[in-house]
PDB file of N, CA and C in Angstrom:
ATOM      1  N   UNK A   1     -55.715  63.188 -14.800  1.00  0.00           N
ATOM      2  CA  UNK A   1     -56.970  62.612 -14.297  1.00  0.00           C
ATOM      3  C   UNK A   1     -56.887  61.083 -14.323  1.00  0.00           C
ATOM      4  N   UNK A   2     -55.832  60.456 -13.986  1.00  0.00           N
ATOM      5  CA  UNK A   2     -55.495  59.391 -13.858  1.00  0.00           C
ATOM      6  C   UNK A   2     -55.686  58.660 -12.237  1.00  0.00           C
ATOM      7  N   UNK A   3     -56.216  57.923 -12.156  1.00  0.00           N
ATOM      8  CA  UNK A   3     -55.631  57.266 -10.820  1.00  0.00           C
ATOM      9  C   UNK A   3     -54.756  55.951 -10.767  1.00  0.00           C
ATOM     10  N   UNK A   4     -54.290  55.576  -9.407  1.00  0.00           N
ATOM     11  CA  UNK A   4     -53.458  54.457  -9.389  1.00  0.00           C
ATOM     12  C   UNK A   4     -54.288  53.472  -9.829  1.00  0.00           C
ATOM     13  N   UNK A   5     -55.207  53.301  -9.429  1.00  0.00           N
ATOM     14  CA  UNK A   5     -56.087  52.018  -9.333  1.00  0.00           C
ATOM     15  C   UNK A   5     -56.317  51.953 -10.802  1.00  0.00           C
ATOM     16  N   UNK A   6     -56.908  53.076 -11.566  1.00  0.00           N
ATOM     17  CA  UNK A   6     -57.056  52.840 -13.164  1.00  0.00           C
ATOM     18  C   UNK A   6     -55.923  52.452 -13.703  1.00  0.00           C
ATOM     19  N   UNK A   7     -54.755  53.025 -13.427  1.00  0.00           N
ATOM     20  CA  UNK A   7     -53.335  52.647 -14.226  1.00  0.00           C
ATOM     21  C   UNK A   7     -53.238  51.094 -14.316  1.00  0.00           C
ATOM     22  N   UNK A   8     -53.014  50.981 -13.312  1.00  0.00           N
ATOM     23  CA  UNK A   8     -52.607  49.090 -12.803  1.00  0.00           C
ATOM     24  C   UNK A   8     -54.100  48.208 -13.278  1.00  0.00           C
ATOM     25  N   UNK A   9     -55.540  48.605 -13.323  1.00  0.00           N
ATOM     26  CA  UNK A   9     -55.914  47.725 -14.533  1.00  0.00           C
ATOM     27  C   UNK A   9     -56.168  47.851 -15.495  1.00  0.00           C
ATOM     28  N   UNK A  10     -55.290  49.088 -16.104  1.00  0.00           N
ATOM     29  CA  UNK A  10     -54.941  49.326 -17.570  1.00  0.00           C
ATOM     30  C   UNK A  10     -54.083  48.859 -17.960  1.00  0.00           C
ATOM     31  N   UNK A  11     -53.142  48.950 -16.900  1.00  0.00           N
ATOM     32  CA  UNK A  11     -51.515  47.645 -17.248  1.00  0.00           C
ATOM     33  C   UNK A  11     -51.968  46.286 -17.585  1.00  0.00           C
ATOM     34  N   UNK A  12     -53.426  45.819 -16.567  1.00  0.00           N
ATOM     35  CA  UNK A  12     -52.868  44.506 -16.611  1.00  0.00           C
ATOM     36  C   UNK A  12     -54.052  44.157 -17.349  1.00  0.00           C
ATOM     37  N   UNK A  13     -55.210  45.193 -18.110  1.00  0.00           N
ATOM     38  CA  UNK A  13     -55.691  44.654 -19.069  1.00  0.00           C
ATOM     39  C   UNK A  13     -54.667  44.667 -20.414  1.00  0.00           C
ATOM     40  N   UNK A  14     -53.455  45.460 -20.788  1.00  0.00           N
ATOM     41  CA  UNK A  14     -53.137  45.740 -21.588  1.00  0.00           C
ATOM     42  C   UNK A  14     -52.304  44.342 -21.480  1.00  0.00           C
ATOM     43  N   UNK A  15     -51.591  44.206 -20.327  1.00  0.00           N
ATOM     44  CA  UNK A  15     -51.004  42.867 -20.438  1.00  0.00           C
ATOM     45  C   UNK A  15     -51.785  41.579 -20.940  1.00  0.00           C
ATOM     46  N   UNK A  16     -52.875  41.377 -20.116  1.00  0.00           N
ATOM     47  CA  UNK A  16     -53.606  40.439 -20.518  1.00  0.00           C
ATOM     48  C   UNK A  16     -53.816  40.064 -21.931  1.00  0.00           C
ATOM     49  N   UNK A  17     -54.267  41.312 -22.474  1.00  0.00           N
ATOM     50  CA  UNK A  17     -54.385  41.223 -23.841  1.00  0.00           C
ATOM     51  C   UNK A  17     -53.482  40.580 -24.628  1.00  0.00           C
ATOM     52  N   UNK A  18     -51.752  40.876 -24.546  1.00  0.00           N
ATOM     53  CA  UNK A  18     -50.919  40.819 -25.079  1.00  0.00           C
ATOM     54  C   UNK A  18     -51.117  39.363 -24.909  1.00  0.00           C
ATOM     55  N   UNK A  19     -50.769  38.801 -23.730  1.00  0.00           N
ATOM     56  CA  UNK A  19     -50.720  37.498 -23.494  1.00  0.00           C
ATOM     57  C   UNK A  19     -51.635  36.630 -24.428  1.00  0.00           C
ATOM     58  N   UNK A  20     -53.249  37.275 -24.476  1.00  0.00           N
ATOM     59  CA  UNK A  20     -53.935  36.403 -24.941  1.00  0.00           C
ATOM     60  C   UNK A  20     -53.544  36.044 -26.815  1.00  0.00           C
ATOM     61  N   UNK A  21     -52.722  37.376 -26.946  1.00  0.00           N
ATOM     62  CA  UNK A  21     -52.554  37.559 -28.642  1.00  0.00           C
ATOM     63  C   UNK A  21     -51.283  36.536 -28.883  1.00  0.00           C
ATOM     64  N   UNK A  22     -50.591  36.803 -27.724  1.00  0.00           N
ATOM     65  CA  UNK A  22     -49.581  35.545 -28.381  1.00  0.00           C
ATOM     66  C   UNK A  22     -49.366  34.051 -28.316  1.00  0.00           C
ATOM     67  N   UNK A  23     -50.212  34.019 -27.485  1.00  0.00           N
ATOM     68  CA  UNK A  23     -50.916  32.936 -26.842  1.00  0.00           C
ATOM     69  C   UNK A  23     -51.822  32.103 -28.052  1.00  0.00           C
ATOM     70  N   UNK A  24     -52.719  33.123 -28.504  1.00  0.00           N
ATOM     71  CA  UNK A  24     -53.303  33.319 -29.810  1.00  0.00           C
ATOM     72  C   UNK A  24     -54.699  32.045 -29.276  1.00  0.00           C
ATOM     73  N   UNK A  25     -55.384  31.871 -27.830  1.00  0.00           N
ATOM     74  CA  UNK A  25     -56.478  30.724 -27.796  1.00  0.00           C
ATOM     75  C   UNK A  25     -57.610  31.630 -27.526  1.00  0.00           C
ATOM     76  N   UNK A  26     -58.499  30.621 -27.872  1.00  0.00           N
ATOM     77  CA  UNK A  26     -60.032  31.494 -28.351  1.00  0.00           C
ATOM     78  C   UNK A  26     -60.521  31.704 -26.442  1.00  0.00           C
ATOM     79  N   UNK A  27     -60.405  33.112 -25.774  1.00  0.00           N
ATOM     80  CA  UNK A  27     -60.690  33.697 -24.701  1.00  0.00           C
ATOM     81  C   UNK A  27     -61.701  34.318 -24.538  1.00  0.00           C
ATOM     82  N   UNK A  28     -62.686  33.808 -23.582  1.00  0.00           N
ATOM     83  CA  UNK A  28     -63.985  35.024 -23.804  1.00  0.00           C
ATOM     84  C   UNK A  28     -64.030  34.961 -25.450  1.00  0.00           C
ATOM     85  N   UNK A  29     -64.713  34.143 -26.138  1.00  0.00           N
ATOM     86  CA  UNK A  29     -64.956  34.185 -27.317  1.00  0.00           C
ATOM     87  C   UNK A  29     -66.464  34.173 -27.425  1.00  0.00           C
TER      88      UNK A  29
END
């Protein structure tokens, strides 16, 4: 019960995230 469209902004929230953690700056705070 997946779709494409959910996958890819699950990727690129999951990416985002990562980025923001190593990044480590106060985002949407």
């Amino acid at each position: 019960m997946t779709s494409p469209v959910q996958q890819i902004f699950y990727s690129y929230s999951i990416e985002k995230f990562a980025i923001s953690n190593v990044t480590e700056l106060p985002v949407n705070r």
